[in-house]
N, C-alpha and C. Protein backbone atom coordinates (compact mmCIF):
# COMPACT_ATOMS: atom_id res chain seq x y z
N UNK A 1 4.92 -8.18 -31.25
CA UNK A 1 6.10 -7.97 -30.44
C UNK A 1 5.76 -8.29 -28.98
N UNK A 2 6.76 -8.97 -28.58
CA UNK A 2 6.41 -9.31 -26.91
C UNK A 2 7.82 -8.78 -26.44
N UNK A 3 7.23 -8.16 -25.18
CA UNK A 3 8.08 -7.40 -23.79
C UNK A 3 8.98 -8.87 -23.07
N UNK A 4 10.32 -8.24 -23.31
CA UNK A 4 11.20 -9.73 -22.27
C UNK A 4 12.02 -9.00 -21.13
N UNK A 5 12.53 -9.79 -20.87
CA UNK A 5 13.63 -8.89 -19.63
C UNK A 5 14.31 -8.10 -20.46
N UNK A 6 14.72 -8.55 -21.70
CA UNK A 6 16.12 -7.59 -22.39
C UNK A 6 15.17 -6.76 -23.69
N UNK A 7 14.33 -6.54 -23.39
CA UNK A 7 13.72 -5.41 -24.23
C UNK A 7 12.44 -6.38 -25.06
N UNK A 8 12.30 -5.53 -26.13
CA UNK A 8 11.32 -5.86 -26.87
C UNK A 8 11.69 -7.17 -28.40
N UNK A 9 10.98 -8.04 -28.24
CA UNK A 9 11.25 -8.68 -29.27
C UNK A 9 10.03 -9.93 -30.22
N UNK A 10 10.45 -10.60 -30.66
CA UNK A 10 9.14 -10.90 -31.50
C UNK A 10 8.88 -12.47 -30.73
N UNK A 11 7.93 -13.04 -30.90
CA UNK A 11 7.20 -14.19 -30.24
C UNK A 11 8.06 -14.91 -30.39
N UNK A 12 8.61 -15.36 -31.29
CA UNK A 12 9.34 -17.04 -31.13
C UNK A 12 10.97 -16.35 -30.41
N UNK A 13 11.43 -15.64 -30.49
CA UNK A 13 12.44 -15.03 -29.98
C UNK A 13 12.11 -15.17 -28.07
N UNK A 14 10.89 -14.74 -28.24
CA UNK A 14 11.05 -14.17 -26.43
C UNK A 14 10.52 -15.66 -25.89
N UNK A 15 10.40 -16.62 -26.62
CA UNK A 15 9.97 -18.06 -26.23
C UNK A 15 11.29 -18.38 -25.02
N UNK A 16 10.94 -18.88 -23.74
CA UNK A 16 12.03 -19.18 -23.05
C UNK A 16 12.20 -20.98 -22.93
N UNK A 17 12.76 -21.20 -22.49
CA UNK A 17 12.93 -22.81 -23.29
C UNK A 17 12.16 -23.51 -21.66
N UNK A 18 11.32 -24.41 -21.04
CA UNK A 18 11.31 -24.49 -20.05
C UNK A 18 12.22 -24.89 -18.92
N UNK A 19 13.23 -25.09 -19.09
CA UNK A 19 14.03 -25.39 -17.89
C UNK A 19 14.68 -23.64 -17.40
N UNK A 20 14.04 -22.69 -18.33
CA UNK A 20 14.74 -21.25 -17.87
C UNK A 20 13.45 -20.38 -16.99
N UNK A 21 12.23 -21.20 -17.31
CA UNK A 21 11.50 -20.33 -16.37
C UNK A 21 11.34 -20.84 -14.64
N UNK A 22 11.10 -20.15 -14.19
CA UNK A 22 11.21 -20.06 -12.55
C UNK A 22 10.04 -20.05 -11.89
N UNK A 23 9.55 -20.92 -11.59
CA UNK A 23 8.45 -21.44 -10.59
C UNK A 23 8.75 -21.82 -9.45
N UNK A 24 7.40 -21.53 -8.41
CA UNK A 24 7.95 -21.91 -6.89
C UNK A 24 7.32 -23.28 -7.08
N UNK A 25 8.51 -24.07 -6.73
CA UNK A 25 7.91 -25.42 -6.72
C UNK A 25 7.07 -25.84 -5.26
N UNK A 26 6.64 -27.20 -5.36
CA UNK A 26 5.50 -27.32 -4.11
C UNK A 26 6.45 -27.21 -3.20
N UNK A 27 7.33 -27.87 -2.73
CA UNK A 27 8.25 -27.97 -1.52
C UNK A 27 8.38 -26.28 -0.62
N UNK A 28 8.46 -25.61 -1.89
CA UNK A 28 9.08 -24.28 -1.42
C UNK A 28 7.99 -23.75 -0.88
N UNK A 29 6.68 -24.20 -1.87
CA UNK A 29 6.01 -23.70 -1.01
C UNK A 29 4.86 -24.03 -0.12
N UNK A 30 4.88 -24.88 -0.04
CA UNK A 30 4.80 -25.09 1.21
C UNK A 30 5.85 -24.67 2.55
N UNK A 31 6.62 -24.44 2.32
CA UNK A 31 7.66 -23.76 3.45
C UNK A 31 7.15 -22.48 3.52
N UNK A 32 6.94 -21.57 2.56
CA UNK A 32 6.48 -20.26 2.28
C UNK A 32 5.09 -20.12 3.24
N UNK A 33 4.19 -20.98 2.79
CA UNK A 33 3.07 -21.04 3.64
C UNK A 33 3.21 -21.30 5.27
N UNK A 34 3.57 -22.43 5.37
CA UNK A 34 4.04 -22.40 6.76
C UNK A 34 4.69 -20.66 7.57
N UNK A 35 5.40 -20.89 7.05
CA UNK A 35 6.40 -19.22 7.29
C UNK A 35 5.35 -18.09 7.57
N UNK A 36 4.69 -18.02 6.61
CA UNK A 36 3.35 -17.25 6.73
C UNK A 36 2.66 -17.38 7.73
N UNK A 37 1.51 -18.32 7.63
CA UNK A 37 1.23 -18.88 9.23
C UNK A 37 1.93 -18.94 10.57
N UNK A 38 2.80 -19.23 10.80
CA UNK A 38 3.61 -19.13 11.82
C UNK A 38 4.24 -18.08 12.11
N UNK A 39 4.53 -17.30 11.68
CA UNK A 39 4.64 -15.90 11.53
C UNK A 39 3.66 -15.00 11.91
N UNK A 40 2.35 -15.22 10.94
CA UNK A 40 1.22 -14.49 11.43
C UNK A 40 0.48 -15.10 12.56
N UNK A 41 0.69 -16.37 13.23
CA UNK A 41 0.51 -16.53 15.01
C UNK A 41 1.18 -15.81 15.72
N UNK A 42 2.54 -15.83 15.27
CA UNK A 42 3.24 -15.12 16.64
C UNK A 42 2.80 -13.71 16.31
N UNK A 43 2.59 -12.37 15.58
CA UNK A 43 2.73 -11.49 15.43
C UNK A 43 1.47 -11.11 15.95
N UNK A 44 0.48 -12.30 15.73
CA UNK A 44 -1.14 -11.70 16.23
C UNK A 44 -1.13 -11.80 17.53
N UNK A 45 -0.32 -12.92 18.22
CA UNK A 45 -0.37 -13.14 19.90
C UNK A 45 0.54 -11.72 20.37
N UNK A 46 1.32 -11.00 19.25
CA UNK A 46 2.14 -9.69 20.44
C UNK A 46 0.65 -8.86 19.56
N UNK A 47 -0.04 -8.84 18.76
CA UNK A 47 -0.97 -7.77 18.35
C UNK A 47 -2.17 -7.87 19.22
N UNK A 48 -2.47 -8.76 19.90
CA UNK A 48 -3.11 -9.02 20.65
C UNK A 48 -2.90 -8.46 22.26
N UNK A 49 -1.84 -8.34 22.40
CA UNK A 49 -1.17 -7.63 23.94
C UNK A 49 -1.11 -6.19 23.40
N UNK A 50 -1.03 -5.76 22.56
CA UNK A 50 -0.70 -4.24 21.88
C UNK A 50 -1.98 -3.66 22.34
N UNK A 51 -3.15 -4.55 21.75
CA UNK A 51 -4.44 -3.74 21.56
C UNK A 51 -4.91 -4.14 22.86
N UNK A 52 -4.50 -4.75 23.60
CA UNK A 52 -5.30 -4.54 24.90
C UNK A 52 -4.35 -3.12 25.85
N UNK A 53 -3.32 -3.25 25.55
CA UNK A 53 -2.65 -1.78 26.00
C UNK A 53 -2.97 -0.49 25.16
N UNK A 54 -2.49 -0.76 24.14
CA UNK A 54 -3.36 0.90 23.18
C UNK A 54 -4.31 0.77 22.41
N UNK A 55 -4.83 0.16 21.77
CA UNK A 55 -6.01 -0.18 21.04
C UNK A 55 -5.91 1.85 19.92
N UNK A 56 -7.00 0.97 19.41
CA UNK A 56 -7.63 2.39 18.38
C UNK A 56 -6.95 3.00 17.38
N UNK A 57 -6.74 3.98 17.08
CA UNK A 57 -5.65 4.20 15.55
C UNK A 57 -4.64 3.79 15.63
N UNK A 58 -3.66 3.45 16.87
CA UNK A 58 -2.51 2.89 16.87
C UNK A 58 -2.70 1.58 15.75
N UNK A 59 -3.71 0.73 15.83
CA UNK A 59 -3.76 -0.33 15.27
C UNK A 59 -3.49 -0.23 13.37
N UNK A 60 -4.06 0.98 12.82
CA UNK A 60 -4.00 1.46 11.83
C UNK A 60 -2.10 1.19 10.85
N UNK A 61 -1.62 2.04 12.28
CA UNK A 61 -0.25 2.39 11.81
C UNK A 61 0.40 0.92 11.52
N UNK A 62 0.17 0.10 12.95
CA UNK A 62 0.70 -1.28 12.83
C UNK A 62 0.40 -1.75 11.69
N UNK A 63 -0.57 -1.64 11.06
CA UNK A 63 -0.79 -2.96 10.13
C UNK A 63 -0.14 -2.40 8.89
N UNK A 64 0.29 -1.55 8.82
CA UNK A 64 1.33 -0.93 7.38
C UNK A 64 2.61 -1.65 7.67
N UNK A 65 3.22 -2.04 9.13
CA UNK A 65 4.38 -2.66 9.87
C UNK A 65 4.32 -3.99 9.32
N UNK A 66 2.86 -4.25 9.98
CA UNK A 66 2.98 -5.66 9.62
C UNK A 66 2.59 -6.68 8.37
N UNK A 67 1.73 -5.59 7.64
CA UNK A 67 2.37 -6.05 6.17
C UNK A 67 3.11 -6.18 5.35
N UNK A 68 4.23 -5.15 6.15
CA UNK A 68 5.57 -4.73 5.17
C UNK A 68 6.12 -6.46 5.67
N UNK A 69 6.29 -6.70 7.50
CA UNK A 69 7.07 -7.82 7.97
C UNK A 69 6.42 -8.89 7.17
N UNK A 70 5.34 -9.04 6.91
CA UNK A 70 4.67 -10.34 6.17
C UNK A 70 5.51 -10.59 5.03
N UNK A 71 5.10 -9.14 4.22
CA UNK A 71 5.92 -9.57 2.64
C UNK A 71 7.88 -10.36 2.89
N UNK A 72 8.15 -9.26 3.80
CA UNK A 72 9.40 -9.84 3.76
C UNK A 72 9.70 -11.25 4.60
N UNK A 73 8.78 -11.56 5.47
CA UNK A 73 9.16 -13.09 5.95
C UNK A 73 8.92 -13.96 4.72
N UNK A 74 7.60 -13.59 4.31
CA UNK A 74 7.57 -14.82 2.49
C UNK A 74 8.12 -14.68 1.55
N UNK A 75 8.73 -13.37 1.06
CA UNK A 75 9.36 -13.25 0.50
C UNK A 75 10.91 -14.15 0.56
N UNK A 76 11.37 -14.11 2.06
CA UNK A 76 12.44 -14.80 2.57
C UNK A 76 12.26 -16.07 2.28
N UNK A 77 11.20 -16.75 2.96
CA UNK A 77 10.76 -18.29 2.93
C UNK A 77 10.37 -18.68 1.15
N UNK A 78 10.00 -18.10 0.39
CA UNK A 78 9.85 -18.14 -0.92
C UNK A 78 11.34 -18.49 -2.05
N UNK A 79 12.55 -17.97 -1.39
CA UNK A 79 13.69 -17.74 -2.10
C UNK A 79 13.55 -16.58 -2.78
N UNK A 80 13.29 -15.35 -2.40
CA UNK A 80 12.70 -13.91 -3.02
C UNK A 80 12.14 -14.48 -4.45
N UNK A 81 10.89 -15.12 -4.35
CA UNK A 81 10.19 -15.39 -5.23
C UNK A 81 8.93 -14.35 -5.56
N UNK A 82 9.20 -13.83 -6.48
CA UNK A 82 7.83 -12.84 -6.51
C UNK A 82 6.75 -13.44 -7.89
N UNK A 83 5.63 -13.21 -7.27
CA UNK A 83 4.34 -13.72 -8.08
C UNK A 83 3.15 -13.37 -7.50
N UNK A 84 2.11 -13.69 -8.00
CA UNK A 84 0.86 -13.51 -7.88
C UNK A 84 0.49 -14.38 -6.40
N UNK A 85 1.09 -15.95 -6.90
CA UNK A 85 0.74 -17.30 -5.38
C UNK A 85 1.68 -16.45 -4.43
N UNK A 86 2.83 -15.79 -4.25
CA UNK A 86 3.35 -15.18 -2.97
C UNK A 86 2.74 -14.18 -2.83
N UNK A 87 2.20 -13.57 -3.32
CA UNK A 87 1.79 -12.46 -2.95
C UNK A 87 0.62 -12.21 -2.35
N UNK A 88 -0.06 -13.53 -2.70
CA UNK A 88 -1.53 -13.56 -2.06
C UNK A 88 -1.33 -14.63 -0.52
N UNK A 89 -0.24 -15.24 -0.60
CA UNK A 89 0.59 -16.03 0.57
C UNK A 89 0.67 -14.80 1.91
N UNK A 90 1.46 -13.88 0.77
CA UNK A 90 1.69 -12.69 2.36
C UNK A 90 0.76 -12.19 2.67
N UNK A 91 -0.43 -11.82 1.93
CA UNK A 91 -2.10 -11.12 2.04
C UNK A 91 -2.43 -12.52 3.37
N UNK A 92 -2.16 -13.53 2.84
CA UNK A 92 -3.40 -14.44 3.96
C UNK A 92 -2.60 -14.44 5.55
N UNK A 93 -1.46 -14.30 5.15
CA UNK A 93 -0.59 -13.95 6.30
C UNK A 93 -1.43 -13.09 7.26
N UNK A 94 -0.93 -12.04 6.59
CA UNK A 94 -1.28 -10.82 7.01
C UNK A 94 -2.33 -10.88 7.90
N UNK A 95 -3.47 -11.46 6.88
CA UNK A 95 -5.28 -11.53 7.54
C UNK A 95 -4.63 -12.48 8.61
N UNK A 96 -4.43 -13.91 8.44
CA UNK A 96 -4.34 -14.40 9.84
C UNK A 96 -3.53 -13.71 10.69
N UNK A 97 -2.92 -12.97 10.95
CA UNK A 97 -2.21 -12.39 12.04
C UNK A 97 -3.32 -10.94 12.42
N UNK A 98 -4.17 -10.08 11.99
CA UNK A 98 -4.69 -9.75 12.39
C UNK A 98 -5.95 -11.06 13.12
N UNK A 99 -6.79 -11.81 12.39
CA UNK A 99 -7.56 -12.51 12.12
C UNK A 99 -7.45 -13.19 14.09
N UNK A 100 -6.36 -13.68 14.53
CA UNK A 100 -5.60 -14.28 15.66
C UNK A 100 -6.70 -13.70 16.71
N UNK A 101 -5.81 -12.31 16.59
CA UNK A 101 -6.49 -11.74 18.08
C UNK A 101 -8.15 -11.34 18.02
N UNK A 102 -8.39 -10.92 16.45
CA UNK A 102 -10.01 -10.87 16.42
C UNK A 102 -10.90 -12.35 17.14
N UNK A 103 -10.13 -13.29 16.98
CA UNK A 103 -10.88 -14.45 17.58
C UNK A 103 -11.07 -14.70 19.06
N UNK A 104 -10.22 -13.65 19.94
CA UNK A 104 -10.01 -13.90 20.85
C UNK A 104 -10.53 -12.45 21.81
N UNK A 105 -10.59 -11.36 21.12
CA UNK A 105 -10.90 -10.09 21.59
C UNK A 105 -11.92 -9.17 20.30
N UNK A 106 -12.36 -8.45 20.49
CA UNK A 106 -13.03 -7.73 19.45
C UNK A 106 -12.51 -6.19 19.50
N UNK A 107 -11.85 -5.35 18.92
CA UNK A 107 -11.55 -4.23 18.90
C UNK A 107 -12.00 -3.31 18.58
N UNK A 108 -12.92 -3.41 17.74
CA UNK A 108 -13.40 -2.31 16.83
C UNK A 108 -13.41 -1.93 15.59
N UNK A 109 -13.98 -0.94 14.95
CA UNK A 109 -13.79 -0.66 13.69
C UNK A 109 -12.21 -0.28 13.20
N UNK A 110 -11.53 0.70 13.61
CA UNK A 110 -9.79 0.45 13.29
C UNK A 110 -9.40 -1.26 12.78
N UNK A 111 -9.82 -2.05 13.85
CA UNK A 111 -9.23 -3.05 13.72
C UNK A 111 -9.62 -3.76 12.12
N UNK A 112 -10.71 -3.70 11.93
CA UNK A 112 -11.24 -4.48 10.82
C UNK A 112 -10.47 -3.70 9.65
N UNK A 113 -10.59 -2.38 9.26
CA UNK A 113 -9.77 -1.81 8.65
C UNK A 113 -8.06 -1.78 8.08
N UNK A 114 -7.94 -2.14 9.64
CA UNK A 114 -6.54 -2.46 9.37
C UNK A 114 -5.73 -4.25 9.23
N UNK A 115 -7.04 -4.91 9.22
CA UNK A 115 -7.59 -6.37 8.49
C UNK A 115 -6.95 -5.89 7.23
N UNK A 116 -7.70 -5.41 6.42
CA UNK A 116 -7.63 -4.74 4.82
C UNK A 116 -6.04 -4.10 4.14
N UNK A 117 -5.65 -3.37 5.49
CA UNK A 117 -4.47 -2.27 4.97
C UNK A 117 -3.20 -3.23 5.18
N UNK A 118 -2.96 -4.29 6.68
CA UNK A 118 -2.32 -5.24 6.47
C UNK A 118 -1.88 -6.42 5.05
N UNK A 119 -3.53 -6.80 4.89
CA UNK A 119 -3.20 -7.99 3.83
C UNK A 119 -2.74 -7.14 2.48
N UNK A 120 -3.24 -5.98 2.16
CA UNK A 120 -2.96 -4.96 0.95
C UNK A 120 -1.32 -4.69 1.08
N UNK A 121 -1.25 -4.41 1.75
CA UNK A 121 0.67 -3.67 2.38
C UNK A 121 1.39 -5.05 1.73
N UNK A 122 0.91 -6.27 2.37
CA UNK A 122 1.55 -8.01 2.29
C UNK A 122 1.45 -8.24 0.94
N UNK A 123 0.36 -7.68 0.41
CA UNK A 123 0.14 -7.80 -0.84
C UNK A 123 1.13 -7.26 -1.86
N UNK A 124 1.15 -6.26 -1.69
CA UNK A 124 1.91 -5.20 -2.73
C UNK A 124 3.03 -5.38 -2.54
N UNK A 125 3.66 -5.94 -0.90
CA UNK A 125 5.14 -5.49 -0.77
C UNK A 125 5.73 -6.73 -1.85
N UNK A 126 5.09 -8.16 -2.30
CA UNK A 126 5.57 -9.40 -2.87
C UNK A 126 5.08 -9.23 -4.13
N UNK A 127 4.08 -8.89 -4.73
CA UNK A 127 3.85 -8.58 -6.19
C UNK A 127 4.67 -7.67 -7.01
C-alpha cells in the first residue's frame, strides 16, 4: 500500500501519470536562486549595520527573522514550490546573508550560531 494525497492505496493505483507531477523546472529555478541571493545581499548589507549598532544576542533573535524572510522570498520566487531543492535554496540563502557581513566584519560567537539557526529556520520554513 502506498500513501497519496487522497489516502491510502495500492501501487499501480497511486501511479501518477507524468504530466500530473510537479517539478520546479530550470527556468523557475533559477529565478528562485537568484531571489535567494539577492535577497540574502541586501538583508546581510542591513545585518551588517545592525551588528555594528547592537551586535551580540540580538543577532540570535534576527536570524529566526531572517530565516522565516528567506523561506518566504523562495518560497514566493519558487511559485510556493515546496521540496527538498527549495528548501536547501532558502538554507543557502540564509547562510549567504549572514555569510555577507562575516566577510566584511567578524562578530563573534552569536554570530556563527546564528549562521546555523538562520539557514535551519530557511530550511524548515520551505520543506
Amino acid at each position: 500500500m502506498v500513501t497519496a494525497p487522497v489516502g491510502i492505496k495500492c501501487p499501480e493505483c497511486a501511479r501518477q501519470p507524468r504530466s500530473a507531477r510537479v517539478t520546479l523546472k530550470p527556468g523557475r529555478a533559477a529565478r528562485t536562486i537568484a531571489a535567494a541571493v539577492g535577497a540574502g545581499a541586501a538583508i546581510g548589507v542591513l545585518l551588517a549595520l545592525v551588528l555594528t549598532t547592537f551586535g551580540g544576542f540580538f543577532v540570535l533573535i534576527l536570524a529566526y527573522l531572517i530565516g522565516l524572510a528567506m523561506g518566504e522570498i523562495v518560497l514566493a520566487a519558487s511559485g510556493r514550490y515546496r521540496a527538498t531543492s527549495t528548501a536547501w535554496i532558502a538554507a543557502a540563502g540564509a547562510v549567504w546573508a549572514y555569510s555577507l557581513p562575516l566577510l566584511v566584519i567578524f562578530a563573534g560567537p552569536f554570530y556563527i550560531i546564528g549562521i546555523g539557526v538562520a539557514g535551519f529556520i530557511a530550511y524548515r520554513r520551505v520543506q
